[in-house]
C-alpha atoms as a PDB file:
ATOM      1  CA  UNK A   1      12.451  -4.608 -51.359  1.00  0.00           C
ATOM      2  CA  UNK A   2      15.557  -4.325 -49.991  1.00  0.00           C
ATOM      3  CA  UNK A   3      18.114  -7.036 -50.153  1.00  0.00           C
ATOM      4  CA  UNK A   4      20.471  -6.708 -47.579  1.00  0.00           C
ATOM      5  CA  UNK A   5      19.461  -8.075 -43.873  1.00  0.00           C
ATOM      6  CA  UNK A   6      18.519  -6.062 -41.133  1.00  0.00           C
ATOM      7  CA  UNK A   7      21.240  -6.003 -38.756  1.00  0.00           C
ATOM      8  CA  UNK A   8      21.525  -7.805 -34.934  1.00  0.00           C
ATOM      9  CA  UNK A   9      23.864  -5.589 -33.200  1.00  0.00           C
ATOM     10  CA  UNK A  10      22.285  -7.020 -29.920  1.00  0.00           C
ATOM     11  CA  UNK A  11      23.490 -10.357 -30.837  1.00  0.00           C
ATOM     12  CA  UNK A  12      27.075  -9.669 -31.419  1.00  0.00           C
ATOM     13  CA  UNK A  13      29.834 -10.647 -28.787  1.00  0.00           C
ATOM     14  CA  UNK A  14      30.920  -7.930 -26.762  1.00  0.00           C
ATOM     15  CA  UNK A  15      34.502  -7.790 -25.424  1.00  0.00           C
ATOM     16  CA  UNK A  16      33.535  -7.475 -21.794  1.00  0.00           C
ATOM     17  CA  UNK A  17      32.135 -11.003 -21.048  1.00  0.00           C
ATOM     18  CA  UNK A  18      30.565  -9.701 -18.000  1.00  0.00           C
ATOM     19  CA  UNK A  19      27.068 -11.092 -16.845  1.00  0.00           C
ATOM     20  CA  UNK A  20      24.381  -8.338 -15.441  1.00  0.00           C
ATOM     21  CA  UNK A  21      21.942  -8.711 -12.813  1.00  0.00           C
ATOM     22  CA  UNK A  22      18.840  -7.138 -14.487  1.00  0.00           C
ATOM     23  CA  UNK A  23      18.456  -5.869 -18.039  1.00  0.00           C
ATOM     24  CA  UNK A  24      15.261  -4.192 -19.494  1.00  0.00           C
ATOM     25  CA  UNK A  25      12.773  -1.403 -19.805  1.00  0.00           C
ATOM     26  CA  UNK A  26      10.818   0.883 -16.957  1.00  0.00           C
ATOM     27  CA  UNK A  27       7.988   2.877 -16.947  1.00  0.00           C
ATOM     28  CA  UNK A  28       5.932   0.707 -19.846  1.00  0.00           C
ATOM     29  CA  UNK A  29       2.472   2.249 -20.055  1.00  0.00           C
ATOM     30  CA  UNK A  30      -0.534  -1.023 -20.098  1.00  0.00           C
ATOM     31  CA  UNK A  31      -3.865  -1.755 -18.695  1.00  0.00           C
ATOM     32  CA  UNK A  32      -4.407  -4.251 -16.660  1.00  0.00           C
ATOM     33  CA  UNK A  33      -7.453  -5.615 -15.326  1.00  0.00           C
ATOM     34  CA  UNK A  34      -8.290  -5.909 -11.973  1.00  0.00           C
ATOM     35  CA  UNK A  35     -11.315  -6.159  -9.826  1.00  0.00           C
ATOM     36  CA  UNK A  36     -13.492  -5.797 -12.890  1.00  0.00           C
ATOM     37  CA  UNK A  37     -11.787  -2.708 -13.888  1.00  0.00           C
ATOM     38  CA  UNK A  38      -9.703  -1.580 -16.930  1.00  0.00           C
ATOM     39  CA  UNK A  39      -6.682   0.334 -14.626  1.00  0.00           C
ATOM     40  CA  UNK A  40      -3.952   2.395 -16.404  1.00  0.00           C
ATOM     41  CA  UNK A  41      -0.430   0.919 -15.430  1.00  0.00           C
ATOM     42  CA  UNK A  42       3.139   1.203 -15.771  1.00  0.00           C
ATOM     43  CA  UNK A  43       5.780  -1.959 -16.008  1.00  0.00           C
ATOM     44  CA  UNK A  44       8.882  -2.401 -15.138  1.00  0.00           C
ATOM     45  CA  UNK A  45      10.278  -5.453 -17.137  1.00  0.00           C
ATOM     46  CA  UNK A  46      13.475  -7.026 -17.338  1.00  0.00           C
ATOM     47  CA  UNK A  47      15.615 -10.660 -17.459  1.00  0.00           C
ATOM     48  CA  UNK A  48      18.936 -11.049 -16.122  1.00  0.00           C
ATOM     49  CA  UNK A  49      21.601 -11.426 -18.989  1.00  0.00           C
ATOM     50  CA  UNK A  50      23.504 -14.984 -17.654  1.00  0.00           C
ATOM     51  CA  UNK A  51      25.602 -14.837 -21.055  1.00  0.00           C
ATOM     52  CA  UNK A  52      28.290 -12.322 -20.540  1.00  0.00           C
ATOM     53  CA  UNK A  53      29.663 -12.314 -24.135  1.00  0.00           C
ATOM     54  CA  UNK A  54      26.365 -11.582 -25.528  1.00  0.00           C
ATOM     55  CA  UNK A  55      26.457  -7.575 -26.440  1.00  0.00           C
ATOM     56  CA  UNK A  56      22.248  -7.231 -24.823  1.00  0.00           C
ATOM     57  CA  UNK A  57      18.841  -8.491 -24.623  1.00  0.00           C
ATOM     58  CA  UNK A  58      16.018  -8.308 -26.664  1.00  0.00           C
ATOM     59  CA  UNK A  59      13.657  -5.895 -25.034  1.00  0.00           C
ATOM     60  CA  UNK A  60      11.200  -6.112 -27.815  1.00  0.00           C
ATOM     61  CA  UNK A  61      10.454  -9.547 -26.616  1.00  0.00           C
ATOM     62  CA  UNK A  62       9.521  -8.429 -23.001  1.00  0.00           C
ATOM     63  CA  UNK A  63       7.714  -5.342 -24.810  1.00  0.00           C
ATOM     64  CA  UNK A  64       5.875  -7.957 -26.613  1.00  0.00           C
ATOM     65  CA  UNK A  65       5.130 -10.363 -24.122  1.00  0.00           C
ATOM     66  CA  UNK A  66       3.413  -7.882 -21.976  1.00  0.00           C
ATOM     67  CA  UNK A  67       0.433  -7.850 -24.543  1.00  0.00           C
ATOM     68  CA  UNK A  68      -1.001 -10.502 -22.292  1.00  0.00           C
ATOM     69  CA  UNK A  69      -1.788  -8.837 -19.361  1.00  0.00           C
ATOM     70  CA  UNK A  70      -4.345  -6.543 -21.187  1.00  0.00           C
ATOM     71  CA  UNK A  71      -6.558  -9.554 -22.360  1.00  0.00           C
ATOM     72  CA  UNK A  72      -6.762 -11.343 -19.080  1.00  0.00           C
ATOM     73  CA  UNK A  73      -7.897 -10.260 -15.648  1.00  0.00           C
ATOM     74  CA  UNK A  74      -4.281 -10.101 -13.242  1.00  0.00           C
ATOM     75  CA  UNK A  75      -3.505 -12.940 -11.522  1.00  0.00           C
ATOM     76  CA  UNK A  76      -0.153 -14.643 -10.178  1.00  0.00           C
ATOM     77  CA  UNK A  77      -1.153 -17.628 -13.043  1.00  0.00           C
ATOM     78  CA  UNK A  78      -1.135 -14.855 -15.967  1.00  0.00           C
ATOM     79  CA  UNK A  79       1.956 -13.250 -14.353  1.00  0.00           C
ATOM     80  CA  UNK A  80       4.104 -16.431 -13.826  1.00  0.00           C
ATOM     81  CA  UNK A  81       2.993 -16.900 -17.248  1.00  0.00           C
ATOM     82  CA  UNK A  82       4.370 -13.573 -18.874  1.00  0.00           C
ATOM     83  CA  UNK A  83       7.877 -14.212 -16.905  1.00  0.00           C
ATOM     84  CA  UNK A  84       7.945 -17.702 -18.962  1.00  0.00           C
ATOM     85  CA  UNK A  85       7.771 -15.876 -21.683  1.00  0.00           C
ATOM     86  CA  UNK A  86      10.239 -13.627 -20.718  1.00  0.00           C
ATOM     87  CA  UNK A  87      12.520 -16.820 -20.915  1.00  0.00           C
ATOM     88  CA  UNK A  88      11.234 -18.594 -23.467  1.00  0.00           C
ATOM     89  CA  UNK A  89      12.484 -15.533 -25.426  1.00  0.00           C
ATOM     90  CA  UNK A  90      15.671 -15.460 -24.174  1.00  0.00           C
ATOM     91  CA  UNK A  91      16.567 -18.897 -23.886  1.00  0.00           C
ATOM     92  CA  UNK A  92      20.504 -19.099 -23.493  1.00  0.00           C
ATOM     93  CA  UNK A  93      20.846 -15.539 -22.534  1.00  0.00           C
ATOM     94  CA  UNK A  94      18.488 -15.167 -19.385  1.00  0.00           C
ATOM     95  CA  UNK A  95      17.807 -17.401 -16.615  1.00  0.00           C
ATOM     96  CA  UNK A  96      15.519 -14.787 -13.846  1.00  0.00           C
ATOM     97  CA  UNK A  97      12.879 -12.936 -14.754  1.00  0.00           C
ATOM     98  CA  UNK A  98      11.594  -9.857 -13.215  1.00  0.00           C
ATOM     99  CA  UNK A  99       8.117  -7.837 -13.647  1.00  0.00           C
ATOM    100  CA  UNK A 100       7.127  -4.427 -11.475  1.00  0.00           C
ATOM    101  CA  UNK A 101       3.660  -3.464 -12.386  1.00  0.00           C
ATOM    102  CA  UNK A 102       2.242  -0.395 -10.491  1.00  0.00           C
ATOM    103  CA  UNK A 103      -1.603   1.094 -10.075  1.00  0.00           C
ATOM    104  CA  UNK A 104      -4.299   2.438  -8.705  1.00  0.00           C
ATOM    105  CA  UNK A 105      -6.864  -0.061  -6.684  1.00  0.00           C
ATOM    106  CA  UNK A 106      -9.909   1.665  -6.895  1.00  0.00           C
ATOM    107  CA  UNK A 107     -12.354   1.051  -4.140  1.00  0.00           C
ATOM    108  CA  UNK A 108     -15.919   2.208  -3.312  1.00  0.00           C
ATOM    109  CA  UNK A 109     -16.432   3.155   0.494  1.00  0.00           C
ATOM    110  CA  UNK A 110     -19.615   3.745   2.165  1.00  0.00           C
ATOM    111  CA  UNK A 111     -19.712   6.277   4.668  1.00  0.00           C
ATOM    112  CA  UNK A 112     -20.111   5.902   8.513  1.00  0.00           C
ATOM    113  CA  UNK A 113     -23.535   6.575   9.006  1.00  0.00           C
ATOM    114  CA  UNK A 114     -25.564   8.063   6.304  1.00  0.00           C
ATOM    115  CA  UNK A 115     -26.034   6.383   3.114  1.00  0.00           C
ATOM    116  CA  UNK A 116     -22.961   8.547   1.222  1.00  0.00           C
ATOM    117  CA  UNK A 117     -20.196   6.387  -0.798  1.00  0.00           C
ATOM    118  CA  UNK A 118     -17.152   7.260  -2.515  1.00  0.00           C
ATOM    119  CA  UNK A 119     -14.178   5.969  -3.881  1.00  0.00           C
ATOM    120  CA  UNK A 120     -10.550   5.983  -2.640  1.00  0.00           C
ATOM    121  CA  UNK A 121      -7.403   5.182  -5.238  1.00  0.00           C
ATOM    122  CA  UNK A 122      -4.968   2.442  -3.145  1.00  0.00           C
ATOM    123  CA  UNK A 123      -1.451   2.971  -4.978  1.00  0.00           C
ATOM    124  CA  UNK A 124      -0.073  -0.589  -5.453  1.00  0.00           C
ATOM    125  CA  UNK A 125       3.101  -2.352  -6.754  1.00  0.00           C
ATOM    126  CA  UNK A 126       3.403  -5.640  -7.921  1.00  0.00           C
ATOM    127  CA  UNK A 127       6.750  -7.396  -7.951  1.00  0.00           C
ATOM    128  CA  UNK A 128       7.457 -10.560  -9.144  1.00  0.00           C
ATOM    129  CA  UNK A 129       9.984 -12.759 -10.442  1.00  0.00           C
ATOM    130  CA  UNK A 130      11.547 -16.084 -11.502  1.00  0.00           C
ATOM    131  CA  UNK A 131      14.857 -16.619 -10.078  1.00  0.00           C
ATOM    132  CA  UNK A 132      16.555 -19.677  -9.526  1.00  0.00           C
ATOM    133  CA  UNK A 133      13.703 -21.560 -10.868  1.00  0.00           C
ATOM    134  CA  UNK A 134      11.375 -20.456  -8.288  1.00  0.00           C
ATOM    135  CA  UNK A 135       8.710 -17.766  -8.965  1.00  0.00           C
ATOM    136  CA  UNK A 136       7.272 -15.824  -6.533  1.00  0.00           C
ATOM    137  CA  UNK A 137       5.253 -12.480  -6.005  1.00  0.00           C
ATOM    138  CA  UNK A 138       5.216  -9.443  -3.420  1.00  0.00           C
ATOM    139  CA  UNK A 139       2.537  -7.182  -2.878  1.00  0.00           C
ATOM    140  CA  UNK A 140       3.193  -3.459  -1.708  1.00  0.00           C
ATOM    141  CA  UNK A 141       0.232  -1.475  -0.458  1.00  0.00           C
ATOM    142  CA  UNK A 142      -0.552   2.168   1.114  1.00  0.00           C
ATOM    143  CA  UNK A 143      -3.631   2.663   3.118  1.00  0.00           C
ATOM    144  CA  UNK A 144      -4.639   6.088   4.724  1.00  0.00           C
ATOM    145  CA  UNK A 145      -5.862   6.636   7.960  1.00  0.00           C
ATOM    146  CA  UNK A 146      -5.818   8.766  11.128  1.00  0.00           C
ATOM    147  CA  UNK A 147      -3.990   8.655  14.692  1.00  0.00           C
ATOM    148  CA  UNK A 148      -4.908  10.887  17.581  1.00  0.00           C
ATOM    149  CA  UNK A 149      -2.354  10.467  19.597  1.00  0.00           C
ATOM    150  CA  UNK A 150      -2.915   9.111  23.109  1.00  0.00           C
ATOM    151  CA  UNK A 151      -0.913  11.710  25.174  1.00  0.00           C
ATOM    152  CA  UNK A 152      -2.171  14.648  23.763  1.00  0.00           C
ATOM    153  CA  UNK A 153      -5.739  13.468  24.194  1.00  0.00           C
ATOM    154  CA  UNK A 154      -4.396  13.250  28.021  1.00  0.00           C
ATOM    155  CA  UNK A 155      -2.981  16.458  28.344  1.00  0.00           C
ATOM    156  CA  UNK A 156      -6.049  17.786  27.067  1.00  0.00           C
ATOM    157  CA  UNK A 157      -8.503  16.068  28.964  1.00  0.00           C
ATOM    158  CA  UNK A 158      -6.146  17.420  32.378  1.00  0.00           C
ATOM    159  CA  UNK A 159      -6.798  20.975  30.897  1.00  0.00           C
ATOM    160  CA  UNK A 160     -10.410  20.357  30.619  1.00  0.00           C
ATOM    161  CA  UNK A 161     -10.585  19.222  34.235  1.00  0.00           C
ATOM    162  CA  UNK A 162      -8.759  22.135  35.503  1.00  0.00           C
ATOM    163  CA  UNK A 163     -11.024  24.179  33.303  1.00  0.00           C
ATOM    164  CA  UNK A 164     -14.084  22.649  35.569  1.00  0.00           C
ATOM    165  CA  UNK A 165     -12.261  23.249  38.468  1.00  0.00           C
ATOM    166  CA  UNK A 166     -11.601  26.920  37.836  1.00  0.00           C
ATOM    167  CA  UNK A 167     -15.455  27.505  36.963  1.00  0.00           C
ATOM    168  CA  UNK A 168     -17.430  25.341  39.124  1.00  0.00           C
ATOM    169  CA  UNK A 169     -15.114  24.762  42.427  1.00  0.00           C
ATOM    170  CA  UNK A 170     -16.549  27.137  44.202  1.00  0.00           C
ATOM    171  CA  UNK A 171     -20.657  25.972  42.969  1.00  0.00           C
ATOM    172  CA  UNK A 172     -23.104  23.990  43.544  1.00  0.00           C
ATOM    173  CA  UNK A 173     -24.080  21.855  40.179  1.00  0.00           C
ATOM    174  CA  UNK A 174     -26.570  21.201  38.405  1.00  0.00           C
ATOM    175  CA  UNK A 175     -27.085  18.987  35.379  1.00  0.00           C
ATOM    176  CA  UNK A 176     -28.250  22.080  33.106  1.00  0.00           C
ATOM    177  CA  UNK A 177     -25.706  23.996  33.550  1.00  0.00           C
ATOM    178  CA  UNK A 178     -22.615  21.122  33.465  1.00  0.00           C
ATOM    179  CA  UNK A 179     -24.095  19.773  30.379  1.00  0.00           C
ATOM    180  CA  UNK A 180     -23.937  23.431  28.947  1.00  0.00           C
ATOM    181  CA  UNK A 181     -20.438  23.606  29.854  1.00  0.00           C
ATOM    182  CA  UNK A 182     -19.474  20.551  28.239  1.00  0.00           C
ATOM    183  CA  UNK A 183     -20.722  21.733  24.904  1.00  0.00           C
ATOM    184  CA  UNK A 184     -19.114  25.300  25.105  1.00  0.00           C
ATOM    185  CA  UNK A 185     -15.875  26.381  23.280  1.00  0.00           C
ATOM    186  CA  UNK A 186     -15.234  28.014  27.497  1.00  0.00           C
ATOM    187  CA  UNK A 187     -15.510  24.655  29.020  1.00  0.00           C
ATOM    188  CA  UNK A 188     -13.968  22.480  26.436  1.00  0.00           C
ATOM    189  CA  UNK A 189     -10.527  24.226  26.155  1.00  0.00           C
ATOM    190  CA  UNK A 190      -8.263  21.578  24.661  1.00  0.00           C
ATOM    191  CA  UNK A 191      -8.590  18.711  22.061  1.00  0.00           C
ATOM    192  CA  UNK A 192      -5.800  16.788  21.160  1.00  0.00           C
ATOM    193  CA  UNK A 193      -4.243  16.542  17.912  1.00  0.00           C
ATOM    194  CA  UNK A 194      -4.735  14.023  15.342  1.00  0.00           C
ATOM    195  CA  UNK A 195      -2.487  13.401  11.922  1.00  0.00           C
ATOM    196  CA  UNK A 196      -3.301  11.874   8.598  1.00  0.00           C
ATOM    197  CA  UNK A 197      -0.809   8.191   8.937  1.00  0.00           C
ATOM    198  CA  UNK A 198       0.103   5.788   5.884  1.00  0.00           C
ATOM    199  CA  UNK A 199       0.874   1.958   6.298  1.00  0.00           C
ATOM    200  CA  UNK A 200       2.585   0.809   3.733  1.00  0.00           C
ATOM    201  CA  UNK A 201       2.870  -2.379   3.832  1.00  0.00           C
ATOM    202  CA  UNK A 202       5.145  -5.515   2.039  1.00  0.00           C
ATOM    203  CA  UNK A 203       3.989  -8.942   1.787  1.00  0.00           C
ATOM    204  CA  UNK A 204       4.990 -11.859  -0.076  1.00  0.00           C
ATOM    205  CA  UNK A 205       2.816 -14.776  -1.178  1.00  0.00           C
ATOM    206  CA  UNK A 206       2.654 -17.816  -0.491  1.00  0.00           C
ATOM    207  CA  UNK A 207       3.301 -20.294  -3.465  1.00  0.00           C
ATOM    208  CA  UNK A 208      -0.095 -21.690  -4.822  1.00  0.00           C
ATOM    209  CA  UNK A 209      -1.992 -18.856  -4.432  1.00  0.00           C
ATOM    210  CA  UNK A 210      -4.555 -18.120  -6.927  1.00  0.00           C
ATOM    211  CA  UNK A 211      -6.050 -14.663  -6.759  1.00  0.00           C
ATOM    212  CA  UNK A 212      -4.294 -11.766  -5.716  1.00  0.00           C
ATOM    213  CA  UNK A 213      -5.927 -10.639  -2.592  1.00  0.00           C
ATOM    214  CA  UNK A 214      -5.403  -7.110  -2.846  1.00  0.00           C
ATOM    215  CA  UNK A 215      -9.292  -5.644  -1.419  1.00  0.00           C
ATOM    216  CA  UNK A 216      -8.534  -8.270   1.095  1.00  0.00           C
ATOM    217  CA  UNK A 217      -5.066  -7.058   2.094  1.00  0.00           C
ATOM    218  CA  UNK A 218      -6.614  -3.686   2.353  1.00  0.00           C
ATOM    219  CA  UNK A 219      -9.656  -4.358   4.176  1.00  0.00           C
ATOM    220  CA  UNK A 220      -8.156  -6.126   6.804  1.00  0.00           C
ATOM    221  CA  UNK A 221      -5.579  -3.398   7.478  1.00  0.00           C
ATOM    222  CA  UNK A 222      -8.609  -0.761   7.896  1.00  0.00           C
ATOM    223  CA  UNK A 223     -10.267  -3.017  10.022  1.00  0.00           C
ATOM    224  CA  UNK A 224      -7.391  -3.341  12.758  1.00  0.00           C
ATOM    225  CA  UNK A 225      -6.512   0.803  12.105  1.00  0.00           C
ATOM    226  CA  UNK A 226      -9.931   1.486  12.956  1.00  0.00           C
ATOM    227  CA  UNK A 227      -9.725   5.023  11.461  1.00  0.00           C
ATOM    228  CA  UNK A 228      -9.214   4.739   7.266  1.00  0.00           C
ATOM    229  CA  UNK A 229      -9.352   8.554   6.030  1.00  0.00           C
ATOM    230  CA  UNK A 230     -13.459   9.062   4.572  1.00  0.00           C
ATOM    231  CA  UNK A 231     -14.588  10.058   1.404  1.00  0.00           C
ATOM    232  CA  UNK A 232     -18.110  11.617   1.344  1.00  0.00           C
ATOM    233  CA  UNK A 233     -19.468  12.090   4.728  1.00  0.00           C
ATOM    234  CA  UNK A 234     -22.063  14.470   5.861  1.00  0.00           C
ATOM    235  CA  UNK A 235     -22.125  15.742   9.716  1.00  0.00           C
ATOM    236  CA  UNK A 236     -23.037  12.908  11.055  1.00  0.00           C
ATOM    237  CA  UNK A 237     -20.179  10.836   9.335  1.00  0.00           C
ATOM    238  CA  UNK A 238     -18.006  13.256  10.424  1.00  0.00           C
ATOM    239  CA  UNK A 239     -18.992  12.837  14.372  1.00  0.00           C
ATOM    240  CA  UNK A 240     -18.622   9.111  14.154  1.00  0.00           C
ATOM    241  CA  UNK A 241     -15.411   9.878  12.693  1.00  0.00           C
ATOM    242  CA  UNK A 242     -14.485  11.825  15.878  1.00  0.00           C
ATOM    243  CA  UNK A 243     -15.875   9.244  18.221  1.00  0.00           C
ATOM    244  CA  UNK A 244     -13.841   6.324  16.102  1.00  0.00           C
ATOM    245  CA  UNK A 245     -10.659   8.571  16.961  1.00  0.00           C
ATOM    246  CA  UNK A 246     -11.129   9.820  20.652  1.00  0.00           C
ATOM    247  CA  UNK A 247     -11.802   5.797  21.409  1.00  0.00           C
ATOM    248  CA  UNK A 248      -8.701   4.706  18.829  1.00  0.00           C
ATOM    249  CA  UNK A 249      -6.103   6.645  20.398  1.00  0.00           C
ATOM    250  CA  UNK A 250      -2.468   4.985  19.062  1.00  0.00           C
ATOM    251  CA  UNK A 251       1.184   5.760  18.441  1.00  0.00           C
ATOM    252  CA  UNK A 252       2.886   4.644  15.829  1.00  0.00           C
ATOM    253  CA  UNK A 253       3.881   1.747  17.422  1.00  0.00           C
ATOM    254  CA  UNK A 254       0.325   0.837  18.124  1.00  0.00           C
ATOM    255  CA  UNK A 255      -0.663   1.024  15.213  1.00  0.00           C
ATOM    256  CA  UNK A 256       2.600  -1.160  13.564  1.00  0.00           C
ATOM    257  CA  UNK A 257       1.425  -3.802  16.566  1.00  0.00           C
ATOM    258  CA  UNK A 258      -2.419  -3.699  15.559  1.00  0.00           C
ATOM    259  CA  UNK A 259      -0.926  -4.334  11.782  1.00  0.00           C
ATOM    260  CA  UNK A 260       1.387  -7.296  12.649  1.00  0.00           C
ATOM    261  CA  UNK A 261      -0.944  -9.009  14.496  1.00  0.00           C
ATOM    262  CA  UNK A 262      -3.644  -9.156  11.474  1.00  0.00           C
ATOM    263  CA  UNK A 263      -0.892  -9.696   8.814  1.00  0.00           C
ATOM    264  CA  UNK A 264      -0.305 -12.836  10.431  1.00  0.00           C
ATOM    265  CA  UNK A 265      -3.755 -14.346  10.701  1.00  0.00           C
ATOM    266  CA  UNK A 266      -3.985 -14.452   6.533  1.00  0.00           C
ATOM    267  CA  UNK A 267      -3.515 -17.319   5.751  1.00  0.00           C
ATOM    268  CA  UNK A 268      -2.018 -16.694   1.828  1.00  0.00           C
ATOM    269  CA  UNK A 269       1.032 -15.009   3.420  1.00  0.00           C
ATOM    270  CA  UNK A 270       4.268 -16.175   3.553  1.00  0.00           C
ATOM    271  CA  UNK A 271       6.390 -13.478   5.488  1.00  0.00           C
ATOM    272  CA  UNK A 272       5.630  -9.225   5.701  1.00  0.00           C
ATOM    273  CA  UNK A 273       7.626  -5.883   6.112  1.00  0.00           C
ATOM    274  CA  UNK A 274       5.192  -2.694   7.016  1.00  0.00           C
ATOM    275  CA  UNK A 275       6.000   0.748   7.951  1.00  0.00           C
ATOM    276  CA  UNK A 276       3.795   3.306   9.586  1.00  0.00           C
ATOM    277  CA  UNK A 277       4.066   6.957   9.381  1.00  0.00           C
ATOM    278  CA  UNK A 278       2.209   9.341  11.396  1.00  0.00           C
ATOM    279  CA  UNK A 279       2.839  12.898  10.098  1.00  0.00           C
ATOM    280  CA  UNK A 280       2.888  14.898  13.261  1.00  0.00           C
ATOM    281  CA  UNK A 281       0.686  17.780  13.680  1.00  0.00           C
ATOM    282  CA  UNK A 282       2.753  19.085  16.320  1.00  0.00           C
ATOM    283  CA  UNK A 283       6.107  18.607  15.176  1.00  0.00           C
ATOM    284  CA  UNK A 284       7.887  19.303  11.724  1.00  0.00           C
ATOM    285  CA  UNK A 285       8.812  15.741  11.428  1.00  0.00           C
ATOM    286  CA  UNK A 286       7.076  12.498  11.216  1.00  0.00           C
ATOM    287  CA  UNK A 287       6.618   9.918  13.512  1.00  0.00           C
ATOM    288  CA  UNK A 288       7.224   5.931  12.364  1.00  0.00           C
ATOM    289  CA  UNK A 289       7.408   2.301  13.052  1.00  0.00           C
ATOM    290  CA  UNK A 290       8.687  -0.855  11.588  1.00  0.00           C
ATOM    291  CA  UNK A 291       7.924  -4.277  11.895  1.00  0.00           C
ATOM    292  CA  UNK A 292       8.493  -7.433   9.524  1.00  0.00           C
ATOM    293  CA  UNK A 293       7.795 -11.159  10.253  1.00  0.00           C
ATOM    294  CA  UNK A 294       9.718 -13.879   8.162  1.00  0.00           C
ATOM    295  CA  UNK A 295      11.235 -11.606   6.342  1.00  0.00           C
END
């Protein structure tokens, strides 16, 4: 066995004596459970370094400490718990903390109307920290969904009546023959466009909270959308789909309204920032809205 000690170069004094913000490691593959489920994650970890004349940190420690997340099911608790640690480790060099985790919510959806299900991945960050004393945690969340947009559906509903002016204005009706012509390719000459949208959405919780309200988050976005993208649907998902949109019509600034008005009714919020995107199907570019409350 060797005699000689291992050296500390990490410990030694550097000749800068300048403090950094944030110090650490990113992209740290874990597990983490959540929602019953064993998901593959990656960390970003890190302390600030408060002692300037200290040469670095010890990332091993933060490596280390992470081994706690894979034992326990995620929770701000466990988390405020492996930012301690963080500290505890670095006690004299460090006074914030700061942990990124990001994965994949799985969730089972049912379809419209038949009995189908499937599942849809929600990417999802997790950012927390202890700073100043004070921990706290942010929540970032993407959920998928579709916008028809309300003046297309117009100009296409004016082409459709112009349609039944060319080929009945001259007739006498009957029922037969208008309710053939509404379900003809010749009478129904315009549909408006629709657009697979994201909401991405920011919110920070409010101290105390116990759980990490992620489905929750997500459900109550789809809810005020209206129109979250399927995942196995058979025709007659599929129609209901097309009736949700033609009676859902919204911009993006609908849509950014819809979301700020149901961000604020939860009651384990403390302030949001969301952004909608609505990649246009008639333009090269996408359209978007912001909106942020206590932020």
């Amino acid at each position: 066995m060797s005699a000689f000690t291992l050296p500390d170069i990490a410990a030694q004094a550097t000749t800068s004596q300048l403090p950094l913000d944030w110090v650490g490691m990113c992209g740290i593959a874990l597990p983490l459970q959540i929602n019953g489920q064993i998901s593959p994650a990656t960390a970003d970890a890190g302390v600030s370094l408060d002692d300037g004349a200290s040469r670095g940190i010890h990332m091993s420690r933060l490596y280390l400490a992470l081994q706690a997340l894979e034992h326990q099911p995620l929770s701000p608790a466990l988390i405020n718990e492996v930012l301690q640690g963080f500290l505890d480790s670095h006690i004299g060099l460090s006074a914030s903390a700061f942990l990124t985790l990001r994965f994949e919510l799985m969730l089972k959806r049912p379809a419209l109307i038949s009995p189908l299900a499937g599942w849809k991945a929600y990417p999802v960050t997790l950012d927390a920290q202890i700073k100043d004393g004070v921990f706290h945690v942010e929540l970032f969340v993407d959920v998928a969904y579709s916008s028809t947009c309300p003046c297309s559906a117009a100009l296409a509903r004016q082409l459709i009546q112009q349609q039944f002016i060319s080929d009945f204005g001259n007739c006498s009706l009957s029922h037969e023959a208008v309710l053939s012509w509404l379900g003809s390719a010749e009478g129904i000459v315009a549909t408006p466009h629709s657009q697979r949208s994201a909401a991405k959405l920011q919110v920070r919780l409010r101290p105390g909270v116990n759980e990490l309200p992620i489905e929750t988050l997500i459900n109550q976005a789809e809810s005020a959308l209206g129109t979250a993208v399927q995942t196995a649907v058979k025709r007659a998902d599929e129609q209901a789909f097309a009736l949700a949109n033609g009676q859902n019509l919204m911009f993006c600034e609908d849509a950014a309204r819809r979301l700020n008005v149901t961000l604020k009714t939860l009651p384990w919020l403390s302030g949001f920032n969301l952004r909608v995107e609505h990649a246009e199907s008639l333009h090269a570019h996408d359209a978007v809205a912001h909106s942020q409350w206590r932020w």
